[in-house]
Protein backbone atom coordinates (compact mmCIF):
# COMPACT_ATOMS: atom_id res chain seq x y z
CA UNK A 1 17.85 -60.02 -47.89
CA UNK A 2 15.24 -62.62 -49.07
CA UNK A 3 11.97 -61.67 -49.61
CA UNK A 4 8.93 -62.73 -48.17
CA UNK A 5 7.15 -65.35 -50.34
CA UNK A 6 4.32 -63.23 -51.60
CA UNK A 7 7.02 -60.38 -53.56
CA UNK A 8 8.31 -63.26 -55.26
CA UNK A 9 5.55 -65.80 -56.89
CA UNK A 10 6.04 -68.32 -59.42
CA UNK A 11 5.10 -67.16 -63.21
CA UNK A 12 3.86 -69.26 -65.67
CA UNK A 13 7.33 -70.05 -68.03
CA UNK A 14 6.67 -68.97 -71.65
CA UNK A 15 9.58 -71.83 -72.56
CA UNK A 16 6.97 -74.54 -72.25
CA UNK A 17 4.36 -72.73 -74.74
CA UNK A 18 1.76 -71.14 -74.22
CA UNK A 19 -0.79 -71.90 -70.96
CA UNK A 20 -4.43 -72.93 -72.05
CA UNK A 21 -7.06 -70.06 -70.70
CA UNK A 22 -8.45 -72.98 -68.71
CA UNK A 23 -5.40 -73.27 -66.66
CA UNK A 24 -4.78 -69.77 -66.43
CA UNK A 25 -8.13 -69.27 -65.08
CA UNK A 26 -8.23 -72.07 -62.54
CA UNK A 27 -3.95 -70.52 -61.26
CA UNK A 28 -6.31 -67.38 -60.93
CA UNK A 29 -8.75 -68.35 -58.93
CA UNK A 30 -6.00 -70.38 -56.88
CA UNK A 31 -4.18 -67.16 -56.20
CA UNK A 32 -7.13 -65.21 -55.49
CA UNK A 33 -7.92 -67.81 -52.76
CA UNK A 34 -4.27 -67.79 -51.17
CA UNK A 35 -3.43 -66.71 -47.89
CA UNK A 36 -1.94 -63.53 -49.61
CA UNK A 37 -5.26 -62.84 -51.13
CA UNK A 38 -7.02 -63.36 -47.98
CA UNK A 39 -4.89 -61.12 -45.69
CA UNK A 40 -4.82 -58.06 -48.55
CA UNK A 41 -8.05 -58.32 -50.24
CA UNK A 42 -10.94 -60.62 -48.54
CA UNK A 43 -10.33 -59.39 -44.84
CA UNK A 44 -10.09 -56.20 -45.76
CA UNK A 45 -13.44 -56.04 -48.16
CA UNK A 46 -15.12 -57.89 -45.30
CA UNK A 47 -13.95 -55.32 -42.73
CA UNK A 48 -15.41 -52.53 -45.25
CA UNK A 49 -18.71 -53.92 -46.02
CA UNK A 50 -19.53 -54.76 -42.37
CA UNK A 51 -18.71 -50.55 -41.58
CA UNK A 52 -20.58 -49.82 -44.03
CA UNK A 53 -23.49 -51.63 -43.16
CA UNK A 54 -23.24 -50.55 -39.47
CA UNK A 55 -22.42 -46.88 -40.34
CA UNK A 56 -24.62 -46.31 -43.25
CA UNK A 57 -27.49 -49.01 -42.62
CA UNK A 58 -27.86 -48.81 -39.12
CA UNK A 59 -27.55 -45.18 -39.02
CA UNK A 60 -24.38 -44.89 -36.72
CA UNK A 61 -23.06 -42.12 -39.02
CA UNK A 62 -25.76 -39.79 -37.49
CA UNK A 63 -25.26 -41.81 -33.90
CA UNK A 64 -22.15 -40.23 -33.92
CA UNK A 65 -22.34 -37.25 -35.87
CA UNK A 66 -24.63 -35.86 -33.36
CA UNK A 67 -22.60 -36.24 -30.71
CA UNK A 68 -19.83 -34.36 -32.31
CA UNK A 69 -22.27 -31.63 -33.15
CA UNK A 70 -23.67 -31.31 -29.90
CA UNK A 71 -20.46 -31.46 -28.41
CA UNK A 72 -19.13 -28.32 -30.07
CA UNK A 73 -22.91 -26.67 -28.91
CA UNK A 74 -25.02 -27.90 -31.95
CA UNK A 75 -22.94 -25.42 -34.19
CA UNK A 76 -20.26 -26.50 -36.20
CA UNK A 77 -17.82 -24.60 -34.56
CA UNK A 78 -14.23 -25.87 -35.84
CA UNK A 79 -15.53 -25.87 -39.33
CA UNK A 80 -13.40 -22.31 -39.51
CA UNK A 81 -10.54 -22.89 -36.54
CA UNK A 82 -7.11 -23.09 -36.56
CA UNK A 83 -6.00 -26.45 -35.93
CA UNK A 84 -9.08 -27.96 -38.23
CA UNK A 85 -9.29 -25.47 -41.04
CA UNK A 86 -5.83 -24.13 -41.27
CA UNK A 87 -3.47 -26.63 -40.03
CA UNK A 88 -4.89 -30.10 -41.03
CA UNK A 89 -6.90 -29.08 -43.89
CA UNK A 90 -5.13 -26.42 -45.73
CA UNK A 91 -1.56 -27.13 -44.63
CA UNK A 92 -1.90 -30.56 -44.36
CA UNK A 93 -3.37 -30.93 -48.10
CA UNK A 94 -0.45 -28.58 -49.13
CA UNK A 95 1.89 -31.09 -47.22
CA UNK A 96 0.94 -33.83 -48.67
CA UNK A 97 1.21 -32.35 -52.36
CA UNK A 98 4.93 -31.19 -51.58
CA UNK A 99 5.17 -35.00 -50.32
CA UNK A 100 4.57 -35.77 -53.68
CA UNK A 101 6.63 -33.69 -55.64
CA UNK A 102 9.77 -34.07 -53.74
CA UNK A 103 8.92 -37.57 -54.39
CA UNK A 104 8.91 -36.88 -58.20
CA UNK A 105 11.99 -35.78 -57.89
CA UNK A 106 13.61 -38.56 -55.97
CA UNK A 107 12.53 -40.42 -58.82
CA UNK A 108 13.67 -38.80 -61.55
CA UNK A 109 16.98 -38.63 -60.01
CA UNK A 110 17.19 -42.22 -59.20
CA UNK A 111 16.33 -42.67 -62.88
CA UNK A 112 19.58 -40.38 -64.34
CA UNK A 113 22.01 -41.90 -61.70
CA UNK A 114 23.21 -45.19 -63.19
CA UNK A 115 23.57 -46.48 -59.17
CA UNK A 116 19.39 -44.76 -57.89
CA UNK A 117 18.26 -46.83 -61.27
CA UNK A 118 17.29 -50.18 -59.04
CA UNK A 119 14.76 -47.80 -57.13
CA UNK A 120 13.10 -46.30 -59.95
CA UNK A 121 10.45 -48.73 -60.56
CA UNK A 122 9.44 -48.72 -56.89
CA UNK A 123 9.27 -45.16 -56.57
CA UNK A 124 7.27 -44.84 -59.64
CA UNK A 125 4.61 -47.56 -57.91
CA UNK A 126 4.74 -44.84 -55.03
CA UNK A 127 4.00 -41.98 -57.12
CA UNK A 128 1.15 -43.47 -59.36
CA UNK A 129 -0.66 -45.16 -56.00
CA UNK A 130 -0.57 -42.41 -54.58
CA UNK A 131 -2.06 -39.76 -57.58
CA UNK A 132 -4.57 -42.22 -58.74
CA UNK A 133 -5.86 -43.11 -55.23
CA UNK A 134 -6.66 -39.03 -54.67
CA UNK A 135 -8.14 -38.87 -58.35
CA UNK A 136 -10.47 -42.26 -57.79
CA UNK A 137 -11.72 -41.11 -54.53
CA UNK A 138 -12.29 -37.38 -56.13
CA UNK A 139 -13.89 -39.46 -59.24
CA UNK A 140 -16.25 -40.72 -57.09
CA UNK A 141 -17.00 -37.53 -54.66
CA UNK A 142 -18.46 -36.00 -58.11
CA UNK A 143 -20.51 -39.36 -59.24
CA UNK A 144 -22.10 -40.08 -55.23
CA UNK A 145 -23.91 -36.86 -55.39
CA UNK A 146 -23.71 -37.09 -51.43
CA UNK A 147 -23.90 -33.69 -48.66
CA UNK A 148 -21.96 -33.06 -46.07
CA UNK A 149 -23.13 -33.24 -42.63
CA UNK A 150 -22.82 -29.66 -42.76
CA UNK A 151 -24.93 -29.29 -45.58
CA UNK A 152 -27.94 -31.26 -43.24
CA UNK A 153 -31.31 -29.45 -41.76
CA UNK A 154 -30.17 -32.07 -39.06
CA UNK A 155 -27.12 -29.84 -38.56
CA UNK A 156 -27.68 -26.58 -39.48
CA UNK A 157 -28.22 -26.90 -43.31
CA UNK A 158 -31.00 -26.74 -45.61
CA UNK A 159 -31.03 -30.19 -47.46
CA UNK A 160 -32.55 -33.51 -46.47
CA UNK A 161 -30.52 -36.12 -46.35
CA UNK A 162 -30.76 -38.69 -49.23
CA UNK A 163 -28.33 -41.90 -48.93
CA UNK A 164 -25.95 -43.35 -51.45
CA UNK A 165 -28.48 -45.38 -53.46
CA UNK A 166 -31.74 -42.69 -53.02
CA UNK A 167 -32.36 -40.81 -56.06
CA UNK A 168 -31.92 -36.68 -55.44
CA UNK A 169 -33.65 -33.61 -56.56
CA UNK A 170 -32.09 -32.05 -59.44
CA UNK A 171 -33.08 -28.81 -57.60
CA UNK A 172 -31.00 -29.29 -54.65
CA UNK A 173 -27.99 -29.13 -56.77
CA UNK A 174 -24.71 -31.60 -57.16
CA UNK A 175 -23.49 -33.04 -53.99
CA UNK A 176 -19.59 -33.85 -53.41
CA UNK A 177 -19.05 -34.90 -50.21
CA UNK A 178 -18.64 -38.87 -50.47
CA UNK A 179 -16.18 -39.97 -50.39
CA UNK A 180 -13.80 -38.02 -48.37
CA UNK A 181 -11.17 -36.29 -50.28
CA UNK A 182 -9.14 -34.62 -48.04
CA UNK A 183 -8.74 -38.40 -46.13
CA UNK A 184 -8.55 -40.04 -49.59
CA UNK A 185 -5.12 -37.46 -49.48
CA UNK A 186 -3.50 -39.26 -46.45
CA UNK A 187 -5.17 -42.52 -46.55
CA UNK A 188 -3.20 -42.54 -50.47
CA UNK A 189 0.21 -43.10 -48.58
CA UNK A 190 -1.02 -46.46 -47.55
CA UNK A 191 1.21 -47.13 -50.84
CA UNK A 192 4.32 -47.07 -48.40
CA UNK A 193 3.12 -50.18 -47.17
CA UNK A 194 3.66 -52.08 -50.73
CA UNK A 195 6.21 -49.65 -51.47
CA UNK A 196 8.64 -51.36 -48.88
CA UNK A 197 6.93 -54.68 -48.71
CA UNK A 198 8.70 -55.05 -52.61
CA UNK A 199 11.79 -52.99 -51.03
CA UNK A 200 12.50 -53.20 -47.74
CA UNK A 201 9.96 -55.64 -45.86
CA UNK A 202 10.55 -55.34 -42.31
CA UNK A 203 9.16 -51.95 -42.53
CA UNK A 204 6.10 -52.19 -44.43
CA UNK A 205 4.49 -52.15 -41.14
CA UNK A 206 5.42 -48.71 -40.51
CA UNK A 207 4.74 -47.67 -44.08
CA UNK A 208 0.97 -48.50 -43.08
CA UNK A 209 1.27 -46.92 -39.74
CA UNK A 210 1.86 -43.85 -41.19
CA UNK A 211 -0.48 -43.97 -44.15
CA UNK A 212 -3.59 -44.86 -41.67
CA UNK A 213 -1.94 -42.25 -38.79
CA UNK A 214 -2.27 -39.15 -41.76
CA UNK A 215 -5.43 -40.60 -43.22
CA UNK A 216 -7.03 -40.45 -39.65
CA UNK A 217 -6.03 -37.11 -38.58
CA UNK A 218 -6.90 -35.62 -42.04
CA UNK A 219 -10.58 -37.62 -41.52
CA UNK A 220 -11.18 -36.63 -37.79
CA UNK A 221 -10.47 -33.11 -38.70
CA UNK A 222 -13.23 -32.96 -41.28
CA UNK A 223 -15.51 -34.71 -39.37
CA UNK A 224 -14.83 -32.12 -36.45
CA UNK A 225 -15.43 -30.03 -39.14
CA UNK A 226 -18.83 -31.06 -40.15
CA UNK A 227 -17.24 -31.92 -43.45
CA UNK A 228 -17.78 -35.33 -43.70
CA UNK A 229 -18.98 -38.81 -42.03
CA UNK A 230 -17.16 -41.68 -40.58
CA UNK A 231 -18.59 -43.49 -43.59
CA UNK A 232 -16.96 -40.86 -46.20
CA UNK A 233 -13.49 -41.65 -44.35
CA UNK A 234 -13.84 -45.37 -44.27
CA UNK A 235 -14.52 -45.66 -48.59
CA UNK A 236 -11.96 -42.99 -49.03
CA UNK A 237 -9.28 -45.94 -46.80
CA UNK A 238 -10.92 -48.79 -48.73
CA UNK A 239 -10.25 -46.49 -52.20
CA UNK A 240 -7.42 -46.43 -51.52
CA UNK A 241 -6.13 -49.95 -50.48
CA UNK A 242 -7.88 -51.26 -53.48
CA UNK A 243 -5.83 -48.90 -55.94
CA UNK A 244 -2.33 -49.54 -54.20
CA UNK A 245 -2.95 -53.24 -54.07
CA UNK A 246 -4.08 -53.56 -57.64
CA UNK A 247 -1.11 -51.53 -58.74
CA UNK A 248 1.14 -53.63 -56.55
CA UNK A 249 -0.02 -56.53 -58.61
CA UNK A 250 0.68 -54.65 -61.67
CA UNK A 251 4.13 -53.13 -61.05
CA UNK A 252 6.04 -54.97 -58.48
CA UNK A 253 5.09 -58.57 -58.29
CA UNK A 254 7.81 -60.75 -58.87
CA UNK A 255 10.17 -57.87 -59.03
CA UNK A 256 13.30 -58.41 -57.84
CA UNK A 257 14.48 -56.26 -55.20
CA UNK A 258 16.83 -53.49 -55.57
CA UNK A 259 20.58 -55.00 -55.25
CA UNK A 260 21.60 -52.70 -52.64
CA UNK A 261 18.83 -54.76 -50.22
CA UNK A 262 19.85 -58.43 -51.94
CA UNK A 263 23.47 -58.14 -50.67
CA UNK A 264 22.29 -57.70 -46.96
CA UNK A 265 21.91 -59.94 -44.79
């Protein structure tokens, strides 16, 4: 199977000597301006700072945050229920750990099998996305110093709410609500999508599906909750994306396919 243009780009050839930093700069900027670039990176960042600014600076977080609490009669009361709690939070966190340990073992035993060696590389891009996308978004839940909505004298709570770039009272504690973690935990198989874009490419549009689908029920189920905004969900996505593409970059561009997908047609 040949591979879509942007798996395979052209390297610099080390034959010829080495490339002055001048030209290696201006190739960068080239390839950070490619269609590639554009699609995976620009749009996207776009996308995310426009949310932002509608969610956080127009105050549509709240718009619809009310609404949800009202809705469940200005209590949050699926912070403790089955489906939200127990199902999608607890099981589904535990779900998506097992994910990733039966995944660890995939790999390891594509790595002692002379014939699984070919996939060992991908599935090692698969596993590190995935961890480091979880640990950057809970990085940044513990530097934000952000409530929950639950936490909010608007809903129920006892704090005032102070946004991402207003300085808070020492005395109302540490804050770890932004971004979303539990979200961060299925929005973090958004990997799949690079995952089979280097491996099998006609279903990297599934492996996205799927990352967004468990992203989006983890994220509507805390925001049910009174866990989190539609803000926290949308940085924990763009977290995410940013970690898996920048790992991409470093671990399977301009890898070759394994053999097993060459020799179809």
């Amino acid at each position: 199977m040949q591979l879509p243009p942007f798996v395979l780009l052209p390297q610099p050839s080390s034959a010829i000597g080495p490339v002055p930093s001048g030209v290696r700069y201006r190739d960068g900027l080239r390839r950070l301006a490619s269609s590639y670039y554009i699609r995976h990176l620009w749009m996207p960042v776009a996308a995310w700072v426009a949310l932002t600014a509608v969610l956080m600076g127009l105050h549509w977080d709240f718009w619809l945050a009310d609404r949800v609490y009202a809705m469940e009669g200005h209590a949050w009361t699926l912070q403790s229920g089955y489906l939200t709690q127990d199902l999608i939070h607890a099981a589904g966190r535990q779900a998506s750990k097992d994910a990733w340990f039966v995944l660890l073992l995939i790999a390891i035993g594509s790595a002692l099998v002379p014939a699984g060696r070919q996939w060992f590389r991908p599935l090692t891009y698969l596993l590190v996305a995935t961890l480091l996308s979880t640990a950057v978004v809970g990085a940044l839940k513990r530097w934000t110093n952000m409530d929950c909505p639950w936490d909010l004298l608007r809903y129920g709570g006892h704090h005032l709410y102070y946004g991402l770039f207003t300085a808070r009272p020492a005395a109302l504690g540490h804050g770890q609500c932004f971004p979303a973690g539990h979200a961060g935990a299925g929005y973090a198989w958004i990997a799949l999508y690079f995952f089979f874009a280097a491996t099998r490419p006609r279903w990297r549009g599934w492996g996205l599906g799927l990352g967004l689908a468990v992203g989006l029920v983890f994220g509507i189920a805390q925001q049910l909750r009174g866990a989190h905004f539609l803000s926290h969900d949308l940085w924990s996505l763009m977290t995410c994306w940013l970690v898996a593409l920048a790992l991409y970059r470093l671990m399977l561009w301009n890898r070759p396919a394994p053999a097993i997908l060459r020799s179809r047609p």
